[in-house]
C-alpha atoms as a PDB file:
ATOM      1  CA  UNK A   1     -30.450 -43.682 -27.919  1.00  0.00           C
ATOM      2  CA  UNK A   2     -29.350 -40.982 -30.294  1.00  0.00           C
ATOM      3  CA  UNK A   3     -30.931 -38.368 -28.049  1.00  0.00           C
ATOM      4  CA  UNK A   4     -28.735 -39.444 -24.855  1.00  0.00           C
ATOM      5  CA  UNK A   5     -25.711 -39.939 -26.801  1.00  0.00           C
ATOM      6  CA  UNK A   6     -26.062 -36.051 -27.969  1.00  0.00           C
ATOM      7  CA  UNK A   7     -26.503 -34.891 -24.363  1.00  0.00           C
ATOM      8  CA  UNK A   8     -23.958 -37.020 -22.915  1.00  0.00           C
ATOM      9  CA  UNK A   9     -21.721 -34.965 -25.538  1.00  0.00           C
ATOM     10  CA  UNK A  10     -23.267 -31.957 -24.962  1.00  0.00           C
ATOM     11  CA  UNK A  11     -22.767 -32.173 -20.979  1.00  0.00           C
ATOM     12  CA  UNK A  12     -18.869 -33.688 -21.459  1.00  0.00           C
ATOM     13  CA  UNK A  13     -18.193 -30.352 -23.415  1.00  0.00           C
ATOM     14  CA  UNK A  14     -19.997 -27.952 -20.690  1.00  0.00           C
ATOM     15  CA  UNK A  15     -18.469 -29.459 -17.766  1.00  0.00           C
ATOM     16  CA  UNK A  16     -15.042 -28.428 -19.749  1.00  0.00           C
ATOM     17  CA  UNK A  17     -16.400 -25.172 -20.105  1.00  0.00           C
ATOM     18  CA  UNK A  18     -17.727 -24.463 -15.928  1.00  0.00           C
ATOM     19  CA  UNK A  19     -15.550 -26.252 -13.604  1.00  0.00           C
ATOM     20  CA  UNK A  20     -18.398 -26.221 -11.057  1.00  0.00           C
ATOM     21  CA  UNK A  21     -20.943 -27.582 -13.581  1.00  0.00           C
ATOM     22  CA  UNK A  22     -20.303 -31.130 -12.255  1.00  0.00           C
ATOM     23  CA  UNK A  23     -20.736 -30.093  -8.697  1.00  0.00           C
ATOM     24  CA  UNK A  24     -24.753 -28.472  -9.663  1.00  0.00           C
ATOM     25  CA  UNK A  25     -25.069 -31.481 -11.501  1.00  0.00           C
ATOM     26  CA  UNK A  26     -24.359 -33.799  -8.608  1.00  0.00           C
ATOM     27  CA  UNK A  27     -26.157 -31.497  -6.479  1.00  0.00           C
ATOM     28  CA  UNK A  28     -29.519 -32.105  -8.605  1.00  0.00           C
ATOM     29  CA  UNK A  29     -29.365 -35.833  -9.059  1.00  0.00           C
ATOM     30  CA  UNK A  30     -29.507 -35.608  -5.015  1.00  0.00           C
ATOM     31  CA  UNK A  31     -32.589 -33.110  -5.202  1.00  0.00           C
ATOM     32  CA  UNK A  32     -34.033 -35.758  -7.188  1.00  0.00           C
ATOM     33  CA  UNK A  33     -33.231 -38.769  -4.785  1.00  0.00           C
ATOM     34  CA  UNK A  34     -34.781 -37.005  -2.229  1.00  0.00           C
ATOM     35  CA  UNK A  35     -37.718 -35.818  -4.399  1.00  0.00           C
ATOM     36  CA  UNK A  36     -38.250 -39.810  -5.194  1.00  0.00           C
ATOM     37  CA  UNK A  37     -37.831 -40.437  -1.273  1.00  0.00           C
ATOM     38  CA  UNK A  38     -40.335 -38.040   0.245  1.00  0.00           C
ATOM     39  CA  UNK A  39     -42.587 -39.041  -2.853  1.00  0.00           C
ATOM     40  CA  UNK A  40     -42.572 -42.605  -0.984  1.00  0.00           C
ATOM     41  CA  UNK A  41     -43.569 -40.824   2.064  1.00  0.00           C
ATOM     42  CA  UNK A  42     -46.551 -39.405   0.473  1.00  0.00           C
ATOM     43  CA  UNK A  43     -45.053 -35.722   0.427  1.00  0.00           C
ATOM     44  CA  UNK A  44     -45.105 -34.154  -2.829  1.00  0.00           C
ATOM     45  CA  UNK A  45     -42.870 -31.756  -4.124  1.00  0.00           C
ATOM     46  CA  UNK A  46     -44.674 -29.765  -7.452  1.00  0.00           C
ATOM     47  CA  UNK A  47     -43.489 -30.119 -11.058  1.00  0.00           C
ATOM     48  CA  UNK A  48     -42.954 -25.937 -10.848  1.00  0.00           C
ATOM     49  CA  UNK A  49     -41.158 -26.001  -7.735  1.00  0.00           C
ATOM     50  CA  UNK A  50     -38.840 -29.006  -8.655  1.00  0.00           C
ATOM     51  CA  UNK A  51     -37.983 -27.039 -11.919  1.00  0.00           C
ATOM     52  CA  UNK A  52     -37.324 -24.031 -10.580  1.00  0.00           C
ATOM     53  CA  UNK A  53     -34.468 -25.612  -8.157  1.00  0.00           C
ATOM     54  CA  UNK A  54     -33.081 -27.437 -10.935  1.00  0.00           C
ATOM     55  CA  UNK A  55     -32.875 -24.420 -12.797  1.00  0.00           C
ATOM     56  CA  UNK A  56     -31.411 -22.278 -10.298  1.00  0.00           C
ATOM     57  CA  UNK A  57     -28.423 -24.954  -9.479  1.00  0.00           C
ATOM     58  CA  UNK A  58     -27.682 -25.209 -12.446  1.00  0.00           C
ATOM     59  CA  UNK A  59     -27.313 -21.383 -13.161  1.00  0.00           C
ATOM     60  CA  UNK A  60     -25.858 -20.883  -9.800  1.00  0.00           C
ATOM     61  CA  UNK A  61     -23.103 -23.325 -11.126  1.00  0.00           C
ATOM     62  CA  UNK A  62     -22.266 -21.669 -14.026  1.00  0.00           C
ATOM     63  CA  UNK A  63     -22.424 -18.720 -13.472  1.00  0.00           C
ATOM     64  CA  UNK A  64     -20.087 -19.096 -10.075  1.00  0.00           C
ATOM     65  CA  UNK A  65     -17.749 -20.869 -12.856  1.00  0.00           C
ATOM     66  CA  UNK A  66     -17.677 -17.088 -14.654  1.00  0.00           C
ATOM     67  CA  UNK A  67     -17.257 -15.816 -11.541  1.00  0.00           C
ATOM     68  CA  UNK A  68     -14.599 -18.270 -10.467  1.00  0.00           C
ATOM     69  CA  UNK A  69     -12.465 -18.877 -13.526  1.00  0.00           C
ATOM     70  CA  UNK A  70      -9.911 -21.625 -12.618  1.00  0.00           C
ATOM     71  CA  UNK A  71      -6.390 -20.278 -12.414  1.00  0.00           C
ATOM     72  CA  UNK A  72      -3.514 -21.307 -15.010  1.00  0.00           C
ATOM     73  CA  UNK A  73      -1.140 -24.025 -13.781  1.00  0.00           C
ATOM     74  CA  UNK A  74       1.364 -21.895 -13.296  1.00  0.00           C
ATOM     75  CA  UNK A  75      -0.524 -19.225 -11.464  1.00  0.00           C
ATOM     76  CA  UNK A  76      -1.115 -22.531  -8.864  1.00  0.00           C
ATOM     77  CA  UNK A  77       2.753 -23.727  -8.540  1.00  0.00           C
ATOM     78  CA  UNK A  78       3.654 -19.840  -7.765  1.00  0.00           C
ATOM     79  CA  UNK A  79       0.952 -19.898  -4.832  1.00  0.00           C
ATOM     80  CA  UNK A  80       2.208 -23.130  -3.108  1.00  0.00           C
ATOM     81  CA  UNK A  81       4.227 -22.398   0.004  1.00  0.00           C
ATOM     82  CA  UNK A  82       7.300 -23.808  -0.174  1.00  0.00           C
ATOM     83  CA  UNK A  83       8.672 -26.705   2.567  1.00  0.00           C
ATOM     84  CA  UNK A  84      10.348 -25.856   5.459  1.00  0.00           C
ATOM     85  CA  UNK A  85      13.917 -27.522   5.262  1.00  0.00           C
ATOM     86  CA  UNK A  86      14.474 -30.522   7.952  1.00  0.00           C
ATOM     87  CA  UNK A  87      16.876 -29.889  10.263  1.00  0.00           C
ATOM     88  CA  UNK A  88      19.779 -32.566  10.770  1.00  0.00           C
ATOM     89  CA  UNK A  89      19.906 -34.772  13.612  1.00  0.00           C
ATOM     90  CA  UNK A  90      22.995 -33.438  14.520  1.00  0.00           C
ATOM     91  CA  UNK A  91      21.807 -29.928  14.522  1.00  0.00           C
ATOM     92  CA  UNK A  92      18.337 -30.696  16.915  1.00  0.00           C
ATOM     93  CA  UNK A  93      21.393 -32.905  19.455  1.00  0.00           C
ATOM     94  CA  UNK A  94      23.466 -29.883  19.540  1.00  0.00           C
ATOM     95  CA  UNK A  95      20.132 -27.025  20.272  1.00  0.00           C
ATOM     96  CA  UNK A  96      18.310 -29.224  22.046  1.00  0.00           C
ATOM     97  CA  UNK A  97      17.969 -28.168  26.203  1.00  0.00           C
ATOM     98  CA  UNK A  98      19.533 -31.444  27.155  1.00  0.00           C
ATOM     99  CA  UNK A  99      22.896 -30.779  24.932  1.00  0.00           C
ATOM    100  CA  UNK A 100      23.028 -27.336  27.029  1.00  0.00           C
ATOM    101  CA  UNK A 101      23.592 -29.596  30.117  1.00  0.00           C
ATOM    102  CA  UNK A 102      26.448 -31.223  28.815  1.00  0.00           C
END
């Protein structure tokens, strides 16, 4: 019990750390589900190789977290477009081809 609690904590303060920790972690509890699958089907996937994949998410996903760093909040709002004003209704009557008609 003590030993999960400890990771739990441990893995709470790393997925603070590498925003895309979560994602390799999500990624690897799939691997697994499909490791359990095929193992129903009688197709084994090795300890070594499983490992190795686990390992190499993982790194992948923090290290493309260093790569990556997530940008400030204020870096974000500056980046957002902003919206195109609506035109009155008045103003789309008066430009529109059938007020040219008139």
């Amino acid at each position: 019990m003590f030993m999960l609690r400890s990771l739990y904590t441990l893995m709470d303060s790393m997925t603070r750390m590498f925003r895309f920790l979560s994602s390799g972690v999500g990624v690897v509890l799939l691997l697994i589900g499909v490791k359990l699958i095929l193992g129903g089907l009688n197709v084994e996937i090795g300890m070594l190789q499983s490992t190795l994949i686990i390992v190499a998410v993982l790194l992948a996903s923090v290290v493309a977290s260093a790569v990556m760093p997530e940008q400030p909040e204020e870096e974000r709002d500056l980046e957002l477009p902003a919206p195109a004003p609506k035109a009155d209704a008045a103003q789309q009557d008066a430009t529109s081809p059938a007020a040219a008609r008139r």
